[in-house]
Each structure stands twice: as structure tokens, then as C-alpha cells.
Protein backbone atom coordinates (compact mmCIF):
# COMPACT_ATOMS: atom_id res chain seq x y z
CA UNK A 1 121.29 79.51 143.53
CA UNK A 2 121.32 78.16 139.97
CA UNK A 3 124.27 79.58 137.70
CA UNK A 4 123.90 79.24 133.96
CA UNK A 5 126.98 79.32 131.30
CA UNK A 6 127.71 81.65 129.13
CA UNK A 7 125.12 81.30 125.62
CA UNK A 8 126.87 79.90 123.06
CA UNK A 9 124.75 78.76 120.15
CA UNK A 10 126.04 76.41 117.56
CA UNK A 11 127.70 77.45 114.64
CA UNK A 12 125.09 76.02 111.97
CA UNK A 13 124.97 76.10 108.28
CA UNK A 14 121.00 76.86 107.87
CA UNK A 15 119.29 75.86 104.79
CA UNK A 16 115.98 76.55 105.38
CA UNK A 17 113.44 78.29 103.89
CA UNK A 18 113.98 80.95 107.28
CA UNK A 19 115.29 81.42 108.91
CA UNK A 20 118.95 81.78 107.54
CA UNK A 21 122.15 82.56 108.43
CA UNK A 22 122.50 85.78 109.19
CA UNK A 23 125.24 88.06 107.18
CA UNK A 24 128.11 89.09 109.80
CA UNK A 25 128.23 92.53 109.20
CA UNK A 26 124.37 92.55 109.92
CA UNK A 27 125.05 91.26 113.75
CA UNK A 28 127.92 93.75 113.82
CA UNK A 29 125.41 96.38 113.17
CA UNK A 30 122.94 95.26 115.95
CA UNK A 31 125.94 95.24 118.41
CA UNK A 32 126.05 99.67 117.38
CA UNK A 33 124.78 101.67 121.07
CA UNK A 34 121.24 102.51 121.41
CA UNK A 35 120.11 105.83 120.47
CA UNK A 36 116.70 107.39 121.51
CA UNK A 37 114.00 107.09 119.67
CA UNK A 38 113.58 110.67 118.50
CA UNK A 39 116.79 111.64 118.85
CA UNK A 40 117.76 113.37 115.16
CA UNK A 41 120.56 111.02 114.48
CA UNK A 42 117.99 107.93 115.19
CA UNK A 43 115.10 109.67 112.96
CA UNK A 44 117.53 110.27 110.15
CA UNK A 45 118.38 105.97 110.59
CA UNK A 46 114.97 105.41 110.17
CA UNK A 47 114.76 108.16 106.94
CA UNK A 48 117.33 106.23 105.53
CA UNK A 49 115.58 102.95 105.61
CA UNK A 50 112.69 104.01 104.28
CA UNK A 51 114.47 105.56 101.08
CA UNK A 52 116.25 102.03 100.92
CA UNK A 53 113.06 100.09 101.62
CA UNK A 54 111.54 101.93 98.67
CA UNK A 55 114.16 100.95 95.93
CA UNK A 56 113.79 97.37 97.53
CA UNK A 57 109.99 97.11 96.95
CA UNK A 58 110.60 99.07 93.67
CA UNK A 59 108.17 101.41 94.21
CA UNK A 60 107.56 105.18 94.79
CA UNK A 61 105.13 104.78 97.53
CA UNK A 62 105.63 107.51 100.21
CA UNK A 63 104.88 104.72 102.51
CA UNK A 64 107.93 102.00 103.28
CA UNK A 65 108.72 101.18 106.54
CA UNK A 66 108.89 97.97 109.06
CA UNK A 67 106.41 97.16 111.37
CA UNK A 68 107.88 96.14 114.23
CA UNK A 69 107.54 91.99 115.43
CA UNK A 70 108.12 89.17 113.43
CA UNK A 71 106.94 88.31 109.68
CA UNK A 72 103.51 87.70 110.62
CA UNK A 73 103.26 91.30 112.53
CA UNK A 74 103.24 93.29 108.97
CA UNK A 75 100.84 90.79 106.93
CA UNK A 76 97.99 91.27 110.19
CA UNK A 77 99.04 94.48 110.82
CA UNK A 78 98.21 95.37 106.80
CA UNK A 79 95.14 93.20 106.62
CA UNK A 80 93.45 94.78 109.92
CA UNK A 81 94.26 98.20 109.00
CA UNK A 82 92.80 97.47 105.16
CA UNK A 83 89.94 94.68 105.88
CA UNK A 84 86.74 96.44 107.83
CA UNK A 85 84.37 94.19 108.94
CA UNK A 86 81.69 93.21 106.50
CA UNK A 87 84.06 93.50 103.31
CA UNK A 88 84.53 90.74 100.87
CA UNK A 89 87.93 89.36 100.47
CA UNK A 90 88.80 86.96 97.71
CA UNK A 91 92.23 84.49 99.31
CA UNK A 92 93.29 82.29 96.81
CA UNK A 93 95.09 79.51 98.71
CA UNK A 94 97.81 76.95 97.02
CA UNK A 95 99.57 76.40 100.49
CA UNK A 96 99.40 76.96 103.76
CA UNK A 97 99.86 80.64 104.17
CA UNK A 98 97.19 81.26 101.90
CA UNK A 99 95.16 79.53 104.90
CA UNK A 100 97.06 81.75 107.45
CA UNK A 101 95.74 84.82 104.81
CA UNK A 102 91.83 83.18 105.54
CA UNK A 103 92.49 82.84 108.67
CA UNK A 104 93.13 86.23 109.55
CA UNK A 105 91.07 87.75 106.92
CA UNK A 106 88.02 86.39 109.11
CA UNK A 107 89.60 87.56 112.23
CA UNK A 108 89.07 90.74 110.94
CA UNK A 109 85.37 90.46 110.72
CA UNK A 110 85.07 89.81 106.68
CA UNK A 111 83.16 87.71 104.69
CA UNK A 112 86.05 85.77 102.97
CA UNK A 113 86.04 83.72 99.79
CA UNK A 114 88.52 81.18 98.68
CA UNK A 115 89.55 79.19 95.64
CA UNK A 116 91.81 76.04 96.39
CA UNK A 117 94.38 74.56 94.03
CA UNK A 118 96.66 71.45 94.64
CA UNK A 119 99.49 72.24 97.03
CA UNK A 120 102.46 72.15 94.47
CA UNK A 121 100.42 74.24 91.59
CA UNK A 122 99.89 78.33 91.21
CA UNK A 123 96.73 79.33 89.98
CA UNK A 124 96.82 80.59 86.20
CA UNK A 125 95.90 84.72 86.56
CA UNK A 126 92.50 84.19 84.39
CA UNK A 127 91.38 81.51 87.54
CA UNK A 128 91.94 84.43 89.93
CA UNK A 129 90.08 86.59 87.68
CA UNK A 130 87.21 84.83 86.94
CA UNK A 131 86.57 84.63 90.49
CA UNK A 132 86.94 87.99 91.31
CA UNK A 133 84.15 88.72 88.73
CA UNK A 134 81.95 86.65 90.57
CA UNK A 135 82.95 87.58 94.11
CA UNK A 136 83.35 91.29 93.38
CA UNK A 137 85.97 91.62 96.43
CA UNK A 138 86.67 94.81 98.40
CA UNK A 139 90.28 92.79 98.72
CA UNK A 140 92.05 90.26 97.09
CA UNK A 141 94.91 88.76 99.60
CA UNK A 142 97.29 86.54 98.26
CA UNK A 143 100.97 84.54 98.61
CA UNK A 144 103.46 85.29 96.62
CA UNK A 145 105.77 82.78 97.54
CA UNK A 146 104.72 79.98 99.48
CA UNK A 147 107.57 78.70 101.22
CA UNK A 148 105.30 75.24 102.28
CA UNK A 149 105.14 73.78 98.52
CA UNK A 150 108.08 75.85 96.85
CA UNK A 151 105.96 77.42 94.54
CA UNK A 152 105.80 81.39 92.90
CA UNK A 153 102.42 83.05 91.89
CA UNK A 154 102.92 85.31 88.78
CA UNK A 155 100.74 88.80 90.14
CA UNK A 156 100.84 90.98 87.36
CA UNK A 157 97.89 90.43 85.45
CA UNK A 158 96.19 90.02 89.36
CA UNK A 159 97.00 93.54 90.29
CA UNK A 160 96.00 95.23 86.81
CA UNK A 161 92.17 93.58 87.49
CA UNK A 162 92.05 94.59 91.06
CA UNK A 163 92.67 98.25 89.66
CA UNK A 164 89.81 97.65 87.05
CA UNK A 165 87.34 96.33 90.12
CA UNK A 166 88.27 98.83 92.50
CA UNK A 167 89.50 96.14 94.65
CA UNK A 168 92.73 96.43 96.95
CA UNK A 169 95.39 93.24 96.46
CA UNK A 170 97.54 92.63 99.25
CA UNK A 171 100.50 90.51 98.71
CA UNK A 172 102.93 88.23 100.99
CA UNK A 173 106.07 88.60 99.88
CA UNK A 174 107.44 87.60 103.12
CA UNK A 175 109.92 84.65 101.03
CA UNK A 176 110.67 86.55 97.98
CA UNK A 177 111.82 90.08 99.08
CA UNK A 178 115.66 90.46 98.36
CA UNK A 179 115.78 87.06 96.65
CA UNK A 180 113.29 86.92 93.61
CA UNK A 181 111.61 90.56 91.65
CA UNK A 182 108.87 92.14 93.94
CA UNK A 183 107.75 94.60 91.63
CA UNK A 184 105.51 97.06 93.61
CA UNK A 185 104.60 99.61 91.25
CA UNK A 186 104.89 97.69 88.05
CA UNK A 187 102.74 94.82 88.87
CA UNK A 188 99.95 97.40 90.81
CA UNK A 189 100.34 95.97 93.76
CA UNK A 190 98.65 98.17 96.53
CA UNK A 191 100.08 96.65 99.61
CA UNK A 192 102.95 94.44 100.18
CA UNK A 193 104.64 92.66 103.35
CA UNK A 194 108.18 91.78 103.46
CA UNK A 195 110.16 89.55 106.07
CA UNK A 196 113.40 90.25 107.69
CA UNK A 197 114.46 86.29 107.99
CA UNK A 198 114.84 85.67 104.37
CA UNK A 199 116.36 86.99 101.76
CA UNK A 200 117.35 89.85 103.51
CA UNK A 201 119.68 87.96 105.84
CA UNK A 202 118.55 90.15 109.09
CA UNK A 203 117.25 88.30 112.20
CA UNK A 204 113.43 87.83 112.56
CA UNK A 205 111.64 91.00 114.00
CA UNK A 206 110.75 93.60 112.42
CA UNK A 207 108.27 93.08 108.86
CA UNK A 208 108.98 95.44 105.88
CA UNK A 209 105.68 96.79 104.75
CA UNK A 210 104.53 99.21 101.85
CA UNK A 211 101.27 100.67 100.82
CA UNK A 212 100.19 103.32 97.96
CA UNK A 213 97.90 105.70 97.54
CA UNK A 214 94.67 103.74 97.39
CA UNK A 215 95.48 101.58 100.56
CA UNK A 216 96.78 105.12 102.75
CA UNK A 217 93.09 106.34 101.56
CA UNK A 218 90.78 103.44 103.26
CA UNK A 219 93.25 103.73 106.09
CA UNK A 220 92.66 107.53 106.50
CA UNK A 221 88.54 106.81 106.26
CA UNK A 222 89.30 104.22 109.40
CA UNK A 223 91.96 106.63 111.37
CA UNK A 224 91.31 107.18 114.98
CA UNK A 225 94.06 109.22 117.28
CA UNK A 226 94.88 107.45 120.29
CA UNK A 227 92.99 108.71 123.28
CA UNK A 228 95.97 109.95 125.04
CA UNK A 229 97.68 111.90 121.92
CA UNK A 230 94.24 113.70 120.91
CA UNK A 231 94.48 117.57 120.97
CA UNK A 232 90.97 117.38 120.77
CA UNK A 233 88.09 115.20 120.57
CA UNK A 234 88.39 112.77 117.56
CA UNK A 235 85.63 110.49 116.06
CA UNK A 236 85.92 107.90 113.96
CA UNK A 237 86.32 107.88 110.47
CA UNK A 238 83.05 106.80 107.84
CA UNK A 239 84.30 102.97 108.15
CA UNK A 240 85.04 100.89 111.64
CA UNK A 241 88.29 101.72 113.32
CA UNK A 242 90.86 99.39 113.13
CA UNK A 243 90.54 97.44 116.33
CA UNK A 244 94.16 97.07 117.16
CA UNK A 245 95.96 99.26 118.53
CA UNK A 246 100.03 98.27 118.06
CA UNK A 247 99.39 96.91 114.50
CA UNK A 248 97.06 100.19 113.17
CA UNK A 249 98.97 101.28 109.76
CA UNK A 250 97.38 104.98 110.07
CA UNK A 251 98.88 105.15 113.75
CA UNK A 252 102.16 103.64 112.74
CA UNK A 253 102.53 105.66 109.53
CA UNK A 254 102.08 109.14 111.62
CA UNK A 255 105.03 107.73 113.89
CA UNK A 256 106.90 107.10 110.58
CA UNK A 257 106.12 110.76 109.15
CA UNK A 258 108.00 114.09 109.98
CA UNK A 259 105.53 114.51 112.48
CA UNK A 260 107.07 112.16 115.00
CA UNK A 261 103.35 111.17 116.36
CA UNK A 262 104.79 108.67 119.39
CA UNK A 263 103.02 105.07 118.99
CA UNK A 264 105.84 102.98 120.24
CA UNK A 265 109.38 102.74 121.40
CA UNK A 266 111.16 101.96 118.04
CA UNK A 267 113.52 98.30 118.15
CA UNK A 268 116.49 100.35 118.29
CA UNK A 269 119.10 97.46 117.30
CA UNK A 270 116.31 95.55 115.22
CA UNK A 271 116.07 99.03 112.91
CA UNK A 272 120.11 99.31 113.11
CA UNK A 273 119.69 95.76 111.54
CA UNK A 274 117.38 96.36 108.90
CA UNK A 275 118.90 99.26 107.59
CA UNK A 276 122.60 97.24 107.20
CA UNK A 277 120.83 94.29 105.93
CA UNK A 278 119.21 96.75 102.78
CA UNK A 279 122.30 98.77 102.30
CA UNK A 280 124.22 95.12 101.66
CA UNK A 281 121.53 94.20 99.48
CA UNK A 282 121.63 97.54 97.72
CA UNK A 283 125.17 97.44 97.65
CA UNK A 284 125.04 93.69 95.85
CA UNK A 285 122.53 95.06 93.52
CA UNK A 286 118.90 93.91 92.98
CA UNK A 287 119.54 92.44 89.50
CA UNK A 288 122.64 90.72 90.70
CA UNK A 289 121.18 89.25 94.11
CA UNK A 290 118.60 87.65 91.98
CA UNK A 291 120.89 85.85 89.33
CA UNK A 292 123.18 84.77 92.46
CA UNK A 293 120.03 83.06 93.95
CA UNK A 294 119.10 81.32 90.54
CA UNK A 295 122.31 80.71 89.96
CA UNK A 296 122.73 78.68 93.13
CA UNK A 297 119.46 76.98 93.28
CA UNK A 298 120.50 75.42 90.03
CA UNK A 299 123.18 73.98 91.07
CA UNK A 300 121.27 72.63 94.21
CA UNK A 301 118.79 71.02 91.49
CA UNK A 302 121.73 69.57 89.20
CA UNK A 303 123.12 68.10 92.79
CA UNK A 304 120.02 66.57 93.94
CA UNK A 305 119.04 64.95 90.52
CA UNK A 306 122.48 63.65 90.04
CA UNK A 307 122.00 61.86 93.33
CA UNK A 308 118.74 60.54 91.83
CA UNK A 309 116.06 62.45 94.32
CA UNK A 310 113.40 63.32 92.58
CA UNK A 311 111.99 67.40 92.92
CA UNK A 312 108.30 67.94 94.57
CA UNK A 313 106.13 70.53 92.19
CA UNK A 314 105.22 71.58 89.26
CA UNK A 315 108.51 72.92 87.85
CA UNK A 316 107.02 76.03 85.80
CA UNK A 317 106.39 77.79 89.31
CA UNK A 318 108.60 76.50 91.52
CA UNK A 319 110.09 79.26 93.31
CA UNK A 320 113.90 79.83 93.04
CA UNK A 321 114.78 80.09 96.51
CA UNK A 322 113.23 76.88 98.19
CA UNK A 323 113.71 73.62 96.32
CA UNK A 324 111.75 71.00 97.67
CA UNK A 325 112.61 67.44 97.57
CA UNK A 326 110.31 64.00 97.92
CA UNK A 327 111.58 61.86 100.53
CA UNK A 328 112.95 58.72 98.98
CA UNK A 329 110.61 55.52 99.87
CA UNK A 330 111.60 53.84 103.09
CA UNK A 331 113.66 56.45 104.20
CA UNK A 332 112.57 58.35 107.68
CA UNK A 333 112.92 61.98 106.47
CA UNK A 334 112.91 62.97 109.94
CA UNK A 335 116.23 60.65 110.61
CA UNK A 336 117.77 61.94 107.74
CA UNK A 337 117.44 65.30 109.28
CA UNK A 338 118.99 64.62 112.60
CA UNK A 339 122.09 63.13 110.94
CA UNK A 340 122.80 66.05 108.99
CA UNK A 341 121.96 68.49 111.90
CA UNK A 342 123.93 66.52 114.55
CA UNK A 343 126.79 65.22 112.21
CA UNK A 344 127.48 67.98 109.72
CA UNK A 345 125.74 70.95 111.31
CA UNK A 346 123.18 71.30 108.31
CA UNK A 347 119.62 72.12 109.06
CA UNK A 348 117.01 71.69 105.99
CA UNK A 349 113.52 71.77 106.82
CA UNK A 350 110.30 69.38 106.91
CA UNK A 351 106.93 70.32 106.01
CA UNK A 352 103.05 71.14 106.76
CA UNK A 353 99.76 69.43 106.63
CA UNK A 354 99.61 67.03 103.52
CA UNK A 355 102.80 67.09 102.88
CA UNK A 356 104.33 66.38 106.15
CA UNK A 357 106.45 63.41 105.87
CA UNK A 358 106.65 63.62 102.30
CA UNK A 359 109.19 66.29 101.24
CA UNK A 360 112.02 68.08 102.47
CA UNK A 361 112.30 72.15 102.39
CA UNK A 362 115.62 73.51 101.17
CA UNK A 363 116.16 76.94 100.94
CA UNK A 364 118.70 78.95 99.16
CA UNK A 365 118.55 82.15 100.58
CA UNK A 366 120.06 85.31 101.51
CA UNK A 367 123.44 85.13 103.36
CA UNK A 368 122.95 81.32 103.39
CA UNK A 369 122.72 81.36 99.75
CA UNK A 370 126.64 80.50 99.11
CA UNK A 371 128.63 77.97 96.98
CA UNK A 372 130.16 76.72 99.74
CA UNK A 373 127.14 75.82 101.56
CA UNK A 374 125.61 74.03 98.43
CA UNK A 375 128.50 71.78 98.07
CA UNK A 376 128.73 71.09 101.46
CA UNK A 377 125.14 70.44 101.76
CA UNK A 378 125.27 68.11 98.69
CA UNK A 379 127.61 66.16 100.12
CA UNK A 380 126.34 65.93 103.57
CA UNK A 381 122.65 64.40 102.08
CA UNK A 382 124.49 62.10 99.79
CA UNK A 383 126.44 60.47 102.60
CA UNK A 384 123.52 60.39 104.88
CA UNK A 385 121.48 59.15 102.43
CA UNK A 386 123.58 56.41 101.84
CA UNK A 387 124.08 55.71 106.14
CA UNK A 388 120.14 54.87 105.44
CA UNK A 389 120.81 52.57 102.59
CA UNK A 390 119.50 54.69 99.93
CA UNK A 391 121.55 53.65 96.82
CA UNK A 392 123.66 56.87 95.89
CA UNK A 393 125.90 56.67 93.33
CA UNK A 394 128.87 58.55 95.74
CA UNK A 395 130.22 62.15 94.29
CA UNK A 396 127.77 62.92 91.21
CA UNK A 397 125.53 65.38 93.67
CA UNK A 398 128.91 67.99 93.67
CA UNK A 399 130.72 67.06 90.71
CA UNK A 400 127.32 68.11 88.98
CA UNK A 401 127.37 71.36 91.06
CA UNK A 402 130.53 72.05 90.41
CA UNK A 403 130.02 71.42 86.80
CA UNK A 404 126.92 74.30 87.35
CA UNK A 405 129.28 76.87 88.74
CA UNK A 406 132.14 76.08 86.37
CA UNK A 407 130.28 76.96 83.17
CA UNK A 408 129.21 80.34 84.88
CA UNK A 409 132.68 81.16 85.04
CA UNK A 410 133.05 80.74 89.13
């Protein structure tokens, strides 16, 4: 009979753009003993985390909870409760996850429209606009930040024209949640997704989602009671039912509710997780978690241009917590990679689709986001850059760092 060893994972420093390391006290939390799912100690754990959820998405939606599954689960679970087949949805696409939004966008029956712009851009609001005009969407689903090119789409001006069209906007903020402003309410955003793996510092699983008003009301027009929790018979509502079952937001938000309505046996640990990952970030404060992530990616940026790499993007929307980096000519990015992983216990990320090959992903997020794992990064690339015989001119990467954190006083 085959015996395996005990699981012990490598202690690595992750600088990806997610996942990331995850915060100790987080894992501590999932370690907690399982409770049922309605017993009234459990329910009032998942109370909390909606009240926290809510000051996290800054908004005063009734409706904040996670969807349980990875990243992916919330944005398909909130575009195949809000997309019924035959509506028009407008995806503006400047990276790949604006082709994941497409893709499932037509899974879910709709005629979809899309505007392209270079991978390393944003669109400028009035482009989004413009084609909405012409479109005339029943949704507008787009990326906030796209982790592929490093880049952050401004939304305001988006969400105040999809409230003048009677359109819904949907927004990805899967990379941005606990790490850059998601404002919710201020920026009329009707429904946004969240990730776990992030900012937030919490292992992948579970998806933060909220929705408003407008969004809860196509969902209600679409409801449908499960066949065996009907009291009596139920039809339909005016629009298609939402053809899945696990991921149906008008199912999940009843489970969610005071009323209890059983859809699923709740990821005990996963919610334990989630809750201790928001009260840290609560705890940190929103305003301060987002200077400590701009305040380390510059001093990734001062690091990687005093080593002479040059930055991939255009720097007006690059998004604070993923820098991405060209790969030097002649060097294999991919060998670069292994050395660091293998030698130093640093993982940084490749790429997608055009720019595979071409850049590397480095993300500053979260629990990950530290000093110590800038310099140590910084020096780890410099000295594996140089095993490659790229010409580094040895220690200006962290003395430049260092000179980043001095003058704000750490």
C-alpha cells in the first residue's frame, strides 16, 4: 500500500498578481471548529461579514455577501443572474478578462458588443460612452483592474451614463478590492465582484459580491423557488429564469436574508476566513491600506528603474498593485523565473496571449505587500539578472527603495 508524507508546502514569498501570501492570523482563523450552518452563532458570523463587506465595497447596498467558489464563481454567478438571454451587453475589453467578461456574457444567451483597445491602454470614459449611445445596452460589463496588462479603468463617469440609459454596469473588481478605492455607491456602480486572493490576503474560494437596488429588481422579475423548497406552485418571473442553479443571486440572496431559505451548505472555514481577512483590513483602515500599497509599489518602480528595466504600459493607468516589467532582450523570462523561485523562494508571474514572453507580472498586494518582501525581491532579480548576463549595475535596485521608504519616514 502506498504511504504519502506529511504535506508540507514551501515557505514562498509570492509576488504575484494572486494569489498572495496569505496573512497568518487569516489561516489561524480557518483552523476555528466548524459550526452548523444555521446554527445562531454561525448566522450571526455571516451577519457580521456582510456589515464588514459593506464598508469594504463602500456602499449601503442591503446586498453584500460572498458567493461561494473561487473569483470567477461571483463575476458568472452576477452576470447569469443579471444577463437574460436576448439582452444587449456592451464589454469593453483592454485585456484578457474583458474577453473572459465576452465570453461569458454570450454563455448567457446575449447579444454582446465589444470595443477593443491596445492591451496596456484604458479606454477614456467618453469612448465607453459613445458606444453605449450607439449600442443602447441592457448591460455594460467591464474590468476594473486587469491584472494581465497592469492597467486601472477610471468608472465614474461609466456608471453615471449607465444610470442615464437605464443600463446595469457590472464591474470586476476582483484585483482592486482591499488594495485600490472601489467606490460602490459613489461611482453608481450597480453590481460589483470582489476576490478573496488579492488584496484581501484570504485563500481563493469564496467571491465577495454586491448588488443595489436596480440589479435585486431584474433579479426578482427572473426569481424561481427551487422545486423542492416551494410551498406552493411557483412560475417564473416576466423574464427567463436564471438557468443555474448554485450561482442564482435571487436564490443565494434568500439564503443570505433573515429568512434562512437553505440553497447550500455554507464553506464553514472559507466564511471564518473571510470575515478575519475584512476585520484586518478594517482594522488597518481603508485609507491607510491604500497609501501602504502605493507606497510600496513605488518603491518597487524606483527599484526596477534603478536596475535599468524598463516598465510595460501606459503609466497614467497603470494600476498600483501589479507593476509589470518588459523582459530585457535576450533574456529567457521564463529562466529568470525559475532562478528566483528555486534559489530565493520568489515567485513573480508571466503573462497571457500577446504578451506572453514579453513582460513579467509583479504584484504588490495584500499581506504580500511588505517592505521586506520588496527589498528582498529587488535584490533577488538584480542578482539573477546578472547570472543571465544582463548588465546590472549591483545594489542601485534597493538602495533606491530604501531611499523610497526613507523619505516616508519608515
Amino acid at each position: 500500500m502506498k504511504r504519502y508524507e506529511d504535506l508540507s508546502p514551501s515557505l514562498r514569498c509570492i509576488m504575484t498578481p494572486g494569489p498572495v501570501e496569505v496573512d497568518p492570523r487569516v489561516l489561524r482563523a480557518m483552523s476555528f471548529p466548524v459550526l452548523g450552518q444555521f446554527d445562531p452563532e454561525f448566522t450571526g458570523i455571516m451577519n457580521e461579514t456582510m456589515e464588514m463587506l459593506r464598508e469594504l465595497f463602500a456602499t449601503g447596498n442591503q446586498w453584500a455577501y460572498p458567493v461561494d467558489g473561487t473569483s470567477r464563481s461571483g463575476i458568472e454567478a452576477v452576470m447569469v443572474s443579471l444577463i437574460a438571454p436576448g439582452d444587449r451587453v456592451l464589454v469593453p475589453v483592454y485585456g484578457r478578462f474583458g474577453h473572459l467578461l465576452h465570453e461569458i456574457a454570450e454563455r448567457c444567451g446575449a447579444e454582446v458588443h465589444t470595443i477593443e483597445t491596445g492591451w496596456g491602454s484604458v479606454f477614456e470614459p467618453g469612448e465607453i460612452i459613445a458606444a453605449m449611445k450607439r449600442i443602447r445596452p441592457d448591460v455594460v460589463a467591464l474590468v476594473h483592474g486587469e491584472t494581465s496588462t497592469g492597467r486601472v479603468q477610471p468608472l465614474a463617469e461609466i456608471g453615471q451614463a449607465c444610470r442615464e440609459q437605464d443600463a446595469l454596469l457590472i464591474v470586476d473588481a476582483v484585483a482592486t478590492i482591499g488594495g485600490i478605492p472601489v467606490r460602490t455607491d459613489a461611482w453608481k456602480l450597480d453590481a460589483v465582484v470582489g476576490g478573496t486572493q488579492k488584496c484581501l490576503s484570504v485563500p481563493a474560494g469564496m467571491a465577495p459580491v454586491t448588488y443595489n437596488a436596480r440589479a435585486e429588481a431584474k433579479l426578482l422579475k427572473r426569481k424561481r423557488v427551487e422545486r423542492g423548497l416551494r410551498g406552493g406552485e411557483v412560475q417564473p418571473g416576466e423574464h427567463s429564469f436564471v438557468r443555474s442553479n448554485y450561482f442564482d443571486l435571487s436564490m443565494l440572496q434568500d439564503y443570505w436574508s433573515p429568512a434562512r431559505l437553505n440553497h447550500h451548505t455554507e464553506m464553514t472555514s472559507m466564511l471564518y476566513a473571510l470575515r478575519e481577512g475584512l476585520r484586518l483590513v478594517l482594522e488597518e483602515g481603508l485609507e491607510a491600506r491604500y497609501a501602504r500599497h502605493k507606497l510600496h509599489e513605488q518603491a518597487l518602480v524606483a527599484g526596477l528603474t534603478a536596475m535599468g528595466l524598463a516598465l510595460y504600459g501606459d503609466p497614467d493607468c497603470k494600476l498600483t498593485v501589479v507593476t509589470c516589467v518588459l523582459i530585457p532582450e535576450g533574456i529567457d523570462g521564463e529562466a529568470v523565473r525559475s532562478l528566483l523561485l528555486e534559489h530565493f523562494g520568489i515567485e513573480i508571474a508571466s503573462s497571457f496571449g500577446p504578451l506572453k514572453g514579453l513582460i513579467w507580472r509583479i504584484g504588490t498586494m495584500g499581506f504580500s505587500c511588505r517592505e521586506n518582501n520588496v527589498l528582498r525581491l529587488l535584490g533577488a532579480l538584480e542578482a539573477a539578472l546578472q547570472r543571465h548576463g544582463y548588465p546590472v549595475a549591483c545594489g542601485l535596485a534597493v538602495q533606491a527603495a530604501l531611499d523610497v521608504y526613507e523619505a516616508d519616514g519608515g
